[in-house]
N, C-alpha and C. Protein backbone atom coordinates (compact mmCIF):
# COMPACT_ATOMS: atom_id res chain seq x y z
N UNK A 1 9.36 -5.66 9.37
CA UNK A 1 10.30 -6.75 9.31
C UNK A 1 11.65 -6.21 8.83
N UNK A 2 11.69 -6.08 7.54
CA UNK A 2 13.12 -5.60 6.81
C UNK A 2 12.69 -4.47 6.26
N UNK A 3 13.40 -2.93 6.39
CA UNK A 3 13.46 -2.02 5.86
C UNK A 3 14.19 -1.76 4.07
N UNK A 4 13.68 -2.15 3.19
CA UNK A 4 14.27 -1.57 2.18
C UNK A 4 14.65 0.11 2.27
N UNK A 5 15.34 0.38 1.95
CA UNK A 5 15.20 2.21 2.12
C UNK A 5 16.56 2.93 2.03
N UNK A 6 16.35 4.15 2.09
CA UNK A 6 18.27 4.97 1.76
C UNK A 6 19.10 4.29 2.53
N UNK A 7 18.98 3.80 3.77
CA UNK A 7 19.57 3.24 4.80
C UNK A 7 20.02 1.99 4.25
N UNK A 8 19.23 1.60 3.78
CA UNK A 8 19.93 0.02 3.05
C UNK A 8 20.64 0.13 1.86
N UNK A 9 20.25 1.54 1.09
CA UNK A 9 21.17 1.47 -0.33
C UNK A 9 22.69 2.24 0.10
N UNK A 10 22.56 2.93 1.34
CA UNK A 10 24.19 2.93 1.37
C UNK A 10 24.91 1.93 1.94
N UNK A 11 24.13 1.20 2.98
CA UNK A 11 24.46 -0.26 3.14
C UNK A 11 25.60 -0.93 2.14
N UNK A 12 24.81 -1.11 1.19
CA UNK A 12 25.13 -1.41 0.21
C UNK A 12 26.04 -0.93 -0.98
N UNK A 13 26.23 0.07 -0.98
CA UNK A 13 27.11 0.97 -1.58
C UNK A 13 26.38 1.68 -2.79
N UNK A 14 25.28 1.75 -2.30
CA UNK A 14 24.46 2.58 -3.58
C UNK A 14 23.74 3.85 -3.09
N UNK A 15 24.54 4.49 -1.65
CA UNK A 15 23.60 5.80 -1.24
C UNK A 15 23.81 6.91 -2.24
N UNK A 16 24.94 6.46 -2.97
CA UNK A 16 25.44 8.20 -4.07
C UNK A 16 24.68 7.98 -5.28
N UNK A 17 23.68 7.10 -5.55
CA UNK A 17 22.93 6.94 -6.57
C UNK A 17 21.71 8.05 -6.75
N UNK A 18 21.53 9.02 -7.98
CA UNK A 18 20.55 10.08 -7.88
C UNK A 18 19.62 9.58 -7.21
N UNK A 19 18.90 10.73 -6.45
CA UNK A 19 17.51 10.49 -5.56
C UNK A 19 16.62 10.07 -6.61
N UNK A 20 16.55 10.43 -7.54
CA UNK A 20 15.53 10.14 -8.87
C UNK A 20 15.20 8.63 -8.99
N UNK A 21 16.78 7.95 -8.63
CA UNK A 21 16.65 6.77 -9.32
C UNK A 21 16.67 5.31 -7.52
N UNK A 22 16.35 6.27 -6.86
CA UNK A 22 16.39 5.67 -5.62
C UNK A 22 15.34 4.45 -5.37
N UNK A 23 13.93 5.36 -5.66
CA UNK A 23 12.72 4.41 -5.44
C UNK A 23 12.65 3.40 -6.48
N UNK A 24 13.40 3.47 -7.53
CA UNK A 24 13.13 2.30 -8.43
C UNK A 24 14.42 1.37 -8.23
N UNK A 25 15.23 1.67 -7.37
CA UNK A 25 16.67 0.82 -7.48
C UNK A 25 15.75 0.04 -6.14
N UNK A 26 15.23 0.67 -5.57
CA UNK A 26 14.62 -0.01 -4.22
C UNK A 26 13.60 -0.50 -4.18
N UNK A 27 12.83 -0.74 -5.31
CA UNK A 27 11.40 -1.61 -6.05
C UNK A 27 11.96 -2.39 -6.93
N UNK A 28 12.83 -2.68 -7.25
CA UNK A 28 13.92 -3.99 -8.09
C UNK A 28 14.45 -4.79 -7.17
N UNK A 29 14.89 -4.19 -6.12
CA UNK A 29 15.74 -5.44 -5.03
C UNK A 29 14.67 -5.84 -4.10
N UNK A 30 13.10 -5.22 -3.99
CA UNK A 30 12.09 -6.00 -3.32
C UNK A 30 11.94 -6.85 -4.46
N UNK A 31 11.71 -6.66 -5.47
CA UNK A 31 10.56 -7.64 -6.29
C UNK A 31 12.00 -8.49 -6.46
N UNK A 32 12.80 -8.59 -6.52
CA UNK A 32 14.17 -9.52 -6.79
C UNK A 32 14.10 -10.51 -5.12
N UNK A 33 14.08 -9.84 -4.47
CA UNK A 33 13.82 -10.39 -3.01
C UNK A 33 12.64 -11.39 -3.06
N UNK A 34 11.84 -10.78 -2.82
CA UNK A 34 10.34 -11.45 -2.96
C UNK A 34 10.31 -13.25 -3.82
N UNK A 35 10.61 -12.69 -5.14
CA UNK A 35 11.16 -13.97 -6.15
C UNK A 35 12.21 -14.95 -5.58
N UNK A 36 13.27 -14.47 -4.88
CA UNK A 36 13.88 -15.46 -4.52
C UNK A 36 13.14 -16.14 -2.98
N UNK A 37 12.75 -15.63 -2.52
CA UNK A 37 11.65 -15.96 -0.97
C UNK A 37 10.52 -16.93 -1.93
N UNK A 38 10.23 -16.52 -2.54
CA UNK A 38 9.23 -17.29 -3.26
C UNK A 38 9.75 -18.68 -3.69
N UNK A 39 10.48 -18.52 -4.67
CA UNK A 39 11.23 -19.97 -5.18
C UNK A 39 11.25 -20.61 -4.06
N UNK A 40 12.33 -20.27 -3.37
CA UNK A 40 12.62 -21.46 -2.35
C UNK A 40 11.55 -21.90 -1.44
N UNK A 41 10.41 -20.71 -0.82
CA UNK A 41 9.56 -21.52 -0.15
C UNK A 41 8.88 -22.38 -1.02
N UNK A 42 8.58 -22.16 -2.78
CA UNK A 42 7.27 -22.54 -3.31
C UNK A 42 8.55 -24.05 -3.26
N UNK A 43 9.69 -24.62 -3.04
CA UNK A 43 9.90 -25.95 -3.04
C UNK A 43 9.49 -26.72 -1.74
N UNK A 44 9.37 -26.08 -1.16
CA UNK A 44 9.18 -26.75 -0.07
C UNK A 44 7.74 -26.96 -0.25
N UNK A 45 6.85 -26.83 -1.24
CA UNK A 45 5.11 -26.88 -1.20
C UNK A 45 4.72 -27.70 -2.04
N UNK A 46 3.20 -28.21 -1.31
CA UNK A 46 2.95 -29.58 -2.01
C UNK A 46 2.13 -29.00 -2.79
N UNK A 47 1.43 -29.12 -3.86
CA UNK A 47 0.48 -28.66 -5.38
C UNK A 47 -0.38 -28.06 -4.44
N UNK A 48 -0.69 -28.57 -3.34
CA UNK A 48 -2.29 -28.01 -3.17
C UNK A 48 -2.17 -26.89 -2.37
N UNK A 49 -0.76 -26.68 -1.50
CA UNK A 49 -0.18 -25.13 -1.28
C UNK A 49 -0.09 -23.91 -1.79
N UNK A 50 0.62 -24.62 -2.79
CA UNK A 50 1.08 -23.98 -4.05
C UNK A 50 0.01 -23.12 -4.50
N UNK A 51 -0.82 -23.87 -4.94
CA UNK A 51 -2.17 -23.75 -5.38
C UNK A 51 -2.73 -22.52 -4.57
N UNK A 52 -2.98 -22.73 -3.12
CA UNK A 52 -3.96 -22.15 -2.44
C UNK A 52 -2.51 -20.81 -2.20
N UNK A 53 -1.43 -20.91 -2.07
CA UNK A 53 -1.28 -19.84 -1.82
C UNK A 53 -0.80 -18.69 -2.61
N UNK A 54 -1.14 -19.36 -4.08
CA UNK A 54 -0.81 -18.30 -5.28
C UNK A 54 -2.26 -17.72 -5.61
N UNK A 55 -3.54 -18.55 -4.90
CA UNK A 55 -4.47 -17.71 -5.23
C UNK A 55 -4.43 -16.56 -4.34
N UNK A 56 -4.42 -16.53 -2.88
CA UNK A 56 -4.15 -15.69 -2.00
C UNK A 56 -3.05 -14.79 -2.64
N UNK A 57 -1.83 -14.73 -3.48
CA UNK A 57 -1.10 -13.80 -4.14
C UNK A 57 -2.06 -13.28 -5.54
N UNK A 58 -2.95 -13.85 -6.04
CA UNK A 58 -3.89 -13.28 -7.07
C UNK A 58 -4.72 -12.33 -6.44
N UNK A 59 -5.24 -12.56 -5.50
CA UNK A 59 -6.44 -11.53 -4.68
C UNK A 59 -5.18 -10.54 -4.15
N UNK A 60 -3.92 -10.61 -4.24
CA UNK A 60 -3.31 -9.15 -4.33
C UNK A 60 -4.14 -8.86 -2.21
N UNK A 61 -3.71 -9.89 -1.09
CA UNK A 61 -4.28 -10.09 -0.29
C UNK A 61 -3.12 -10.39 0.54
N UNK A 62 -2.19 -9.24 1.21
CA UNK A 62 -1.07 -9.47 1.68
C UNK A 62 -1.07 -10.12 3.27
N UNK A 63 -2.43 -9.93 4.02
CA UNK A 63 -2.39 -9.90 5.05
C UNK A 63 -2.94 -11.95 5.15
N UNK A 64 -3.70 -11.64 4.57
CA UNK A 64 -4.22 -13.17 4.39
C UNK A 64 -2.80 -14.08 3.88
N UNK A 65 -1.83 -13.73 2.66
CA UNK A 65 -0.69 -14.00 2.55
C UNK A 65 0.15 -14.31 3.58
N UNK A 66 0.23 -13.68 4.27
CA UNK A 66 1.32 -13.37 5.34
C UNK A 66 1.01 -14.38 6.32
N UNK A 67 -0.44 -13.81 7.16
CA UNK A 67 -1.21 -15.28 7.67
C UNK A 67 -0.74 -16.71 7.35
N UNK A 68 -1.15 -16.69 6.13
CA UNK A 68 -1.22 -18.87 5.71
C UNK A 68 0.61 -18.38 5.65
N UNK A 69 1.47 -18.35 5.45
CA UNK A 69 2.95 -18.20 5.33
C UNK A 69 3.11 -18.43 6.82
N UNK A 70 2.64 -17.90 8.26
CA UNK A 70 3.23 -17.78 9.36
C UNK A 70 2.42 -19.26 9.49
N UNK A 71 1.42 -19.77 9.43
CA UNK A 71 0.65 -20.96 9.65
C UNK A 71 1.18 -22.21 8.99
N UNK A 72 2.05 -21.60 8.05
CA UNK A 72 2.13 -23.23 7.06
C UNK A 72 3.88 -23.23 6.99
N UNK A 73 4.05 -21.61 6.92
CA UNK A 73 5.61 -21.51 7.02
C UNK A 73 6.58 -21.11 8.33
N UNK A 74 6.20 -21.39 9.64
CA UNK A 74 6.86 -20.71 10.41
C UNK A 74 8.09 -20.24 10.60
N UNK A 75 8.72 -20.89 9.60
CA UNK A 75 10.24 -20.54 9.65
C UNK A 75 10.85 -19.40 8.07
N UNK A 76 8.94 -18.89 7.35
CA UNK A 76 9.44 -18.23 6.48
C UNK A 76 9.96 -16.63 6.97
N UNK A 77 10.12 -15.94 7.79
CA UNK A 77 11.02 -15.19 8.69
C UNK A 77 12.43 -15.14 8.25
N UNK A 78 12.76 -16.59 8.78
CA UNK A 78 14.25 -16.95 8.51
C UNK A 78 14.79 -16.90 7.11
N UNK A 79 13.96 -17.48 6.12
CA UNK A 79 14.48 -17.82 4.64
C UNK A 79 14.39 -16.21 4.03
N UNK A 80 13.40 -15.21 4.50
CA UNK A 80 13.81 -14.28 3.95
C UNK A 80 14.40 -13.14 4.90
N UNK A 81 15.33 -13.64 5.59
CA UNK A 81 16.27 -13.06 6.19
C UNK A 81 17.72 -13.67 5.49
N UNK A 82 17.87 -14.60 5.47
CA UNK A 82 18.99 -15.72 4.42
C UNK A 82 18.86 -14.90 3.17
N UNK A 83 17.72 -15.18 2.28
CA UNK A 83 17.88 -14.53 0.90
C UNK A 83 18.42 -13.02 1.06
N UNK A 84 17.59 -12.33 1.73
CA UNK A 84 18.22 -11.23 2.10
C UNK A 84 19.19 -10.74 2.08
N UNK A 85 20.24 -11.22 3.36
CA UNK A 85 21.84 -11.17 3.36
C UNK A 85 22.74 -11.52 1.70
N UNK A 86 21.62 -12.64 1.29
CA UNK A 86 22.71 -13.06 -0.23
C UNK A 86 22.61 -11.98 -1.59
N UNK A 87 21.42 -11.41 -1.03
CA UNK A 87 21.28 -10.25 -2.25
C UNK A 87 22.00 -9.15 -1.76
N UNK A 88 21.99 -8.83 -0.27
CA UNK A 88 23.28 -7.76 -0.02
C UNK A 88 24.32 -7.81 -0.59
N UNK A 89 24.93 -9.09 -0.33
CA UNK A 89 26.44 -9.50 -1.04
C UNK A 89 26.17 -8.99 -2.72
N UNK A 90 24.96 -9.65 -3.18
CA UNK A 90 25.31 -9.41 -4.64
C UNK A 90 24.92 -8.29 -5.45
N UNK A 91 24.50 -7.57 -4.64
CA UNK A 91 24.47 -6.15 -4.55
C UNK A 91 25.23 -5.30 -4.23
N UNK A 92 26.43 -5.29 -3.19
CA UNK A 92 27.52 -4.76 -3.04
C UNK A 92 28.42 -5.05 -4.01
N UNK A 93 28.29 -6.63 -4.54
CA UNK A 93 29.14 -6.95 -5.33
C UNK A 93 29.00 -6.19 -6.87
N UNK A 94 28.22 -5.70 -6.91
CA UNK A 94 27.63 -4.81 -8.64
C UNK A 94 27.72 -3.34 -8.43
N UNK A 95 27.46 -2.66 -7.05
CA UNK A 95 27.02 -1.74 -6.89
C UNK A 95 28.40 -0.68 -7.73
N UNK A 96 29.69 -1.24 -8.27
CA UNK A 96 30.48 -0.20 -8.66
C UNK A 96 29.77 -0.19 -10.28
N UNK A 97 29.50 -1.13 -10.68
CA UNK A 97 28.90 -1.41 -11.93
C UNK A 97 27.90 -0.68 -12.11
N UNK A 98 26.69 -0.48 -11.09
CA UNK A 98 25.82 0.42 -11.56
C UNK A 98 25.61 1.73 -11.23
N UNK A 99 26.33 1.92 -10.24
CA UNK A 99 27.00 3.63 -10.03
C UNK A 99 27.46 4.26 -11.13
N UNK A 100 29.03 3.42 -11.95
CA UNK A 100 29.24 3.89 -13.40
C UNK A 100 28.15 4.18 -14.16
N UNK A 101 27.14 3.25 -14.68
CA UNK A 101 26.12 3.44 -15.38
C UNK A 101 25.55 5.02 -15.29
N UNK A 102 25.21 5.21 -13.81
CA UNK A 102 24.70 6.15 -13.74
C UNK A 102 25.54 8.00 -13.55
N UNK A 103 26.88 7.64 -13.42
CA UNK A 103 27.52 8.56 -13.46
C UNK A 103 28.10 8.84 -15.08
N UNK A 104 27.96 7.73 -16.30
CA UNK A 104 28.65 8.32 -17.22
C UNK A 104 27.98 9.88 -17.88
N UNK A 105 28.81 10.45 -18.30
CA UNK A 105 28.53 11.50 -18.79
C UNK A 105 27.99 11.18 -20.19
N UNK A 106 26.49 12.32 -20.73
CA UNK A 106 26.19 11.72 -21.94
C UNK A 106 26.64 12.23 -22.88
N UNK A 107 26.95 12.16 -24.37
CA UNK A 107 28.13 12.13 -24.94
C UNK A 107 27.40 13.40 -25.52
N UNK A 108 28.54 14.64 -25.49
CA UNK A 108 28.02 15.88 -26.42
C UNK A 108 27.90 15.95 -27.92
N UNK A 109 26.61 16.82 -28.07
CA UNK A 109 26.46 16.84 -29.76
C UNK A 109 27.27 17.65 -30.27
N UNK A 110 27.53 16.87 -31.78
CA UNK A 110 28.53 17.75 -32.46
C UNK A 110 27.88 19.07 -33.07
């Protein structure tokens, strides 16, 4: 579906970020992703959705997940294509912020 990956962090303005710190800058903006895909579909769900499809996220059961989502959500595709684009923005929008972070120099001992 959507590639998280180097390709998306220079996208974004975060390809000069150490390789070190790549896979975890790119396991923060899934699980940040995910959460916002979540919220908004879990409004659109009635208790007994809700219900059935947070147990299917307990059994850690992505395919069965994915399944009842294309069956109950057909248009969840779209919403996390939307969230998507808005975390680009607010991710480009920080990305000078956390480049600094990672470029300051650490302060020498006396």
């Amino acid at each position: 579906m959507y590639k998280l990956d180097d390709n998306f962090l220079i996208e974004v303005g975060l390809g000069s970020l150490p390789a070190h710190e790549k896979p975890e800058m790119i396991r923060d903006i899934y699980n940040k992703l995910e959460l916002k895909v979540g919220m908004r579909l879990a409004e659109q769900m009635t208790d007994a959705q809700l219900d059935e499809f947070e147990g299917l996220i307990d059994q850690k059961n992505d395919t069965a997940s994915l399944q009842w989502l294309e069956r109950n959500f057909p248009n969840y595709k779209q919403v996390v294509a939307e969230e998507l684009e808005k975390l680009k923005i607010e991710v480009k929008t920080s990305a000078p912020q956390i480049l600094a972070v990672f470029n300051q120099t650490p302060p020498q001992a006396a």
